[in-house]
C-alpha atoms as a PDB file:
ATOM      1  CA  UNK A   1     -13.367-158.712-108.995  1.00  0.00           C
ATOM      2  CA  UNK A   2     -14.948-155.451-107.422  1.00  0.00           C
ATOM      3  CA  UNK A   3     -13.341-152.368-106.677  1.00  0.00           C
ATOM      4  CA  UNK A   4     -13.080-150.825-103.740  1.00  0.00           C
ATOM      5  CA  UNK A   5     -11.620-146.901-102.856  1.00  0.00           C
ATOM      6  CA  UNK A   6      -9.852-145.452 -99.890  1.00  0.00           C
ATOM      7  CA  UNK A   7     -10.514-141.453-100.467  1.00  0.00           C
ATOM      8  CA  UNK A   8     -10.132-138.118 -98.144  1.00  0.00           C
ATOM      9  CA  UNK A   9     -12.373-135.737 -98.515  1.00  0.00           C
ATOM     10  CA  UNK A  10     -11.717-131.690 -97.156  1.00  0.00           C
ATOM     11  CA  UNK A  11     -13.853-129.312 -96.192  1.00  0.00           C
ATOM     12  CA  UNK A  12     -11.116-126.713 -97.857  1.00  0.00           C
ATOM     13  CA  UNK A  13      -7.296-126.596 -98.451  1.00  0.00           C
ATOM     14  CA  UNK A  14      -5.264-127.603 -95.551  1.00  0.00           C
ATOM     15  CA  UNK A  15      -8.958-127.670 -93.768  1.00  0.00           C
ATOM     16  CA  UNK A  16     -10.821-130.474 -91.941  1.00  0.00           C
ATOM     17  CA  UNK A  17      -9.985-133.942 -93.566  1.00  0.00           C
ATOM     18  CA  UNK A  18     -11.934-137.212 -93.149  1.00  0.00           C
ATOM     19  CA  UNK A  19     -10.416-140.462 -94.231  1.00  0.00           C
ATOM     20  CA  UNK A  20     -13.158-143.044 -95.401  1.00  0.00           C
ATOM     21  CA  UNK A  21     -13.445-146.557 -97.422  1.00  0.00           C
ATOM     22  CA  UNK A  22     -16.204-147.641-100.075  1.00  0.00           C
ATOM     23  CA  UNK A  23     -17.363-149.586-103.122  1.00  0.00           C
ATOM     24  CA  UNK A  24     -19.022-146.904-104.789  1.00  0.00           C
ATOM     25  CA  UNK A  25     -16.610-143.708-105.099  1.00  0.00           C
ATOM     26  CA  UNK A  26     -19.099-141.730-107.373  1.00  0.00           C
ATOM     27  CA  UNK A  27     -22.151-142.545-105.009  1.00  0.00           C
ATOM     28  CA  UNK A  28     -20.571-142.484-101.704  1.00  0.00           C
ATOM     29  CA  UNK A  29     -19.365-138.682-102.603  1.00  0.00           C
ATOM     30  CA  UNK A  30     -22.023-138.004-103.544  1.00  0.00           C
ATOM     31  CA  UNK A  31     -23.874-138.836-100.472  1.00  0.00           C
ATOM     32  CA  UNK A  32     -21.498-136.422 -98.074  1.00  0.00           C
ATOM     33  CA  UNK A  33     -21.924-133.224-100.470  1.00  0.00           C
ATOM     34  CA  UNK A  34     -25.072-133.647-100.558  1.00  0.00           C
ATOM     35  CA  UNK A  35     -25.436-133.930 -96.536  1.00  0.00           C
ATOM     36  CA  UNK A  36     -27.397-137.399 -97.191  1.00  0.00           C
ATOM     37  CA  UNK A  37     -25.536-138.439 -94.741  1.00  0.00           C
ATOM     38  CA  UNK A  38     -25.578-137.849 -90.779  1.00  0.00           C
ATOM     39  CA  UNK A  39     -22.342-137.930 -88.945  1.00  0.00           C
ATOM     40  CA  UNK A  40     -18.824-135.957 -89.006  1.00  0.00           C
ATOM     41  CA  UNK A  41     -18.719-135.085 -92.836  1.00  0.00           C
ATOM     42  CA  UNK A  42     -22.207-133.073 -92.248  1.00  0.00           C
ATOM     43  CA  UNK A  43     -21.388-131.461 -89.126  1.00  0.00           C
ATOM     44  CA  UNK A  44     -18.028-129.826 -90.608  1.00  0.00           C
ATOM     45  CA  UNK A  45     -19.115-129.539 -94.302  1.00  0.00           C
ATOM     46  CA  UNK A  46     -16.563-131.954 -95.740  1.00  0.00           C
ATOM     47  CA  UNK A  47     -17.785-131.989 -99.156  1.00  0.00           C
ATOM     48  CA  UNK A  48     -14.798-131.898-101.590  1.00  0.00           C
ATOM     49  CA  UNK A  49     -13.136-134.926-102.593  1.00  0.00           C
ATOM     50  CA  UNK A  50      -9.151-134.182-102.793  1.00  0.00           C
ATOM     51  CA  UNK A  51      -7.517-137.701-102.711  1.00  0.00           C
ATOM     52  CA  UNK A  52      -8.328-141.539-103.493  1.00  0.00           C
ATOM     53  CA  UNK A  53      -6.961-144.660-104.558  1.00  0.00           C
ATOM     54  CA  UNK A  54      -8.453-147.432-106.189  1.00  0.00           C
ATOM     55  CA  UNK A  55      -7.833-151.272-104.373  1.00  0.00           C
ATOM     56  CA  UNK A  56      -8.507-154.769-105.608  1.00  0.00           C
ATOM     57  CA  UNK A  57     -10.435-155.491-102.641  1.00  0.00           C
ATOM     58  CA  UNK A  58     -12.795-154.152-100.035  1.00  0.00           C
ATOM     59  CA  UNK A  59     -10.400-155.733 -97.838  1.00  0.00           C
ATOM     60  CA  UNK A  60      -7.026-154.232 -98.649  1.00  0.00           C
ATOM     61  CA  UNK A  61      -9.014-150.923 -98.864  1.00  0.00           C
ATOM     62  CA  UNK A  62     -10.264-151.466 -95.438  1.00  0.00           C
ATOM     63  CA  UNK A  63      -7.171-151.954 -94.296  1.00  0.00           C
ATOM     64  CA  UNK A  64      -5.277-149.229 -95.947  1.00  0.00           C
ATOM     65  CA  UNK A  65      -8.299-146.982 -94.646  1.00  0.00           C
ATOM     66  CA  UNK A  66      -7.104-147.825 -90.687  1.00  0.00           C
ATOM     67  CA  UNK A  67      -3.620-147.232 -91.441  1.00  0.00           C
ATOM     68  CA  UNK A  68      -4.435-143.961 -93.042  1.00  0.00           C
ATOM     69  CA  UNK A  69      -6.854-143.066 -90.153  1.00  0.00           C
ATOM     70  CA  UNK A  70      -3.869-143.714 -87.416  1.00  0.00           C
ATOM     71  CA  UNK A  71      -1.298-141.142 -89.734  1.00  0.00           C
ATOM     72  CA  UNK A  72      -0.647-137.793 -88.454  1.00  0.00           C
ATOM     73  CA  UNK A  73      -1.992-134.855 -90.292  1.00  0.00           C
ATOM     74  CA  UNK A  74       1.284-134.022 -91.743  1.00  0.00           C
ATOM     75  CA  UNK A  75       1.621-137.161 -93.247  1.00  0.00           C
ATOM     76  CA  UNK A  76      -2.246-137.309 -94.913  1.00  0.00           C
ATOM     77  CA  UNK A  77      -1.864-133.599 -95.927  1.00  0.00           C
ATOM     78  CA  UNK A  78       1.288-134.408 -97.898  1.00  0.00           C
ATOM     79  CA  UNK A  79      -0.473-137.287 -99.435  1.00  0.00           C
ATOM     80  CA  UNK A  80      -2.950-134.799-100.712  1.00  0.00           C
ATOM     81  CA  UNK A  81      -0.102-132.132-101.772  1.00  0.00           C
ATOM     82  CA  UNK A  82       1.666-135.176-103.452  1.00  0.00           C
ATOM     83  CA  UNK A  83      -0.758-136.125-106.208  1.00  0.00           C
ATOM     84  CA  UNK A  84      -3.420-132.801-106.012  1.00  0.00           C
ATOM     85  CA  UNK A  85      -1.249-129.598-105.126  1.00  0.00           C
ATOM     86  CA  UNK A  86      -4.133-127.320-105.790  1.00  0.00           C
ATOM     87  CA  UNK A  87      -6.277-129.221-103.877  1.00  0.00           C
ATOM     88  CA  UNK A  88      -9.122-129.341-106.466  1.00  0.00           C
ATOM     89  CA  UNK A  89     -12.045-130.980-106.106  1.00  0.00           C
ATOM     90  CA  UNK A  90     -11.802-134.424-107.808  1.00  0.00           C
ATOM     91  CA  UNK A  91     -15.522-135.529-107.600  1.00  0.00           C
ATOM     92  CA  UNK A  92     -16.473-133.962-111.404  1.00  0.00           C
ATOM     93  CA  UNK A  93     -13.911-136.123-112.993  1.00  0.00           C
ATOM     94  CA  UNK A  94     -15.335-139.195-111.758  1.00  0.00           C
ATOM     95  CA  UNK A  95     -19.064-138.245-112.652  1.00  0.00           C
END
């Protein structure tokens, strides 16, 4: 069984989010701080990973990943507050 992550990364505290869904957590972040990427996390320098959660399957991440996306800001930014209050950036713990 493979894993698959919903995550939000910010471009600072309480700054631009982006809600996104992958396999590979440690690769995937990788690939927006780095700008490897073209697209929204690029063009707003979303490059610090403050939130995931780890599913059983690409498809329940998917999933949770288009609920997430259709919250209000409040609601994701609470998330965030919930389980990282300092909003620090999570990425070196997974490397």
């Amino acid at each position: 069984m493979n894993s698959a992550y919903v995550y939000i990364m910010a471009s600072r505290r309480n700054g631009t989010l982006y809600v996104g869904v992958t396999s590979d957590l440690v690769k995937r972040v990788y690939e927006h701080r780095e700008g490897l990427v073209a697209g929204f996390t690029k063009r707003y320098g979303v490059k610090r990973l403050v939130y995931y959660e780890t599913h059983d399957s690409i498809r329940s991440a998917i999933q949770r990943e288009s609920t997430m996306k259709h919250w209000s800001r409040g609601w994701k930014l609470a998330l965030i507050e919930r389980d990282n209050p300092e909003w620090k950036d999570l990425f070196p713990s997974l490397a």
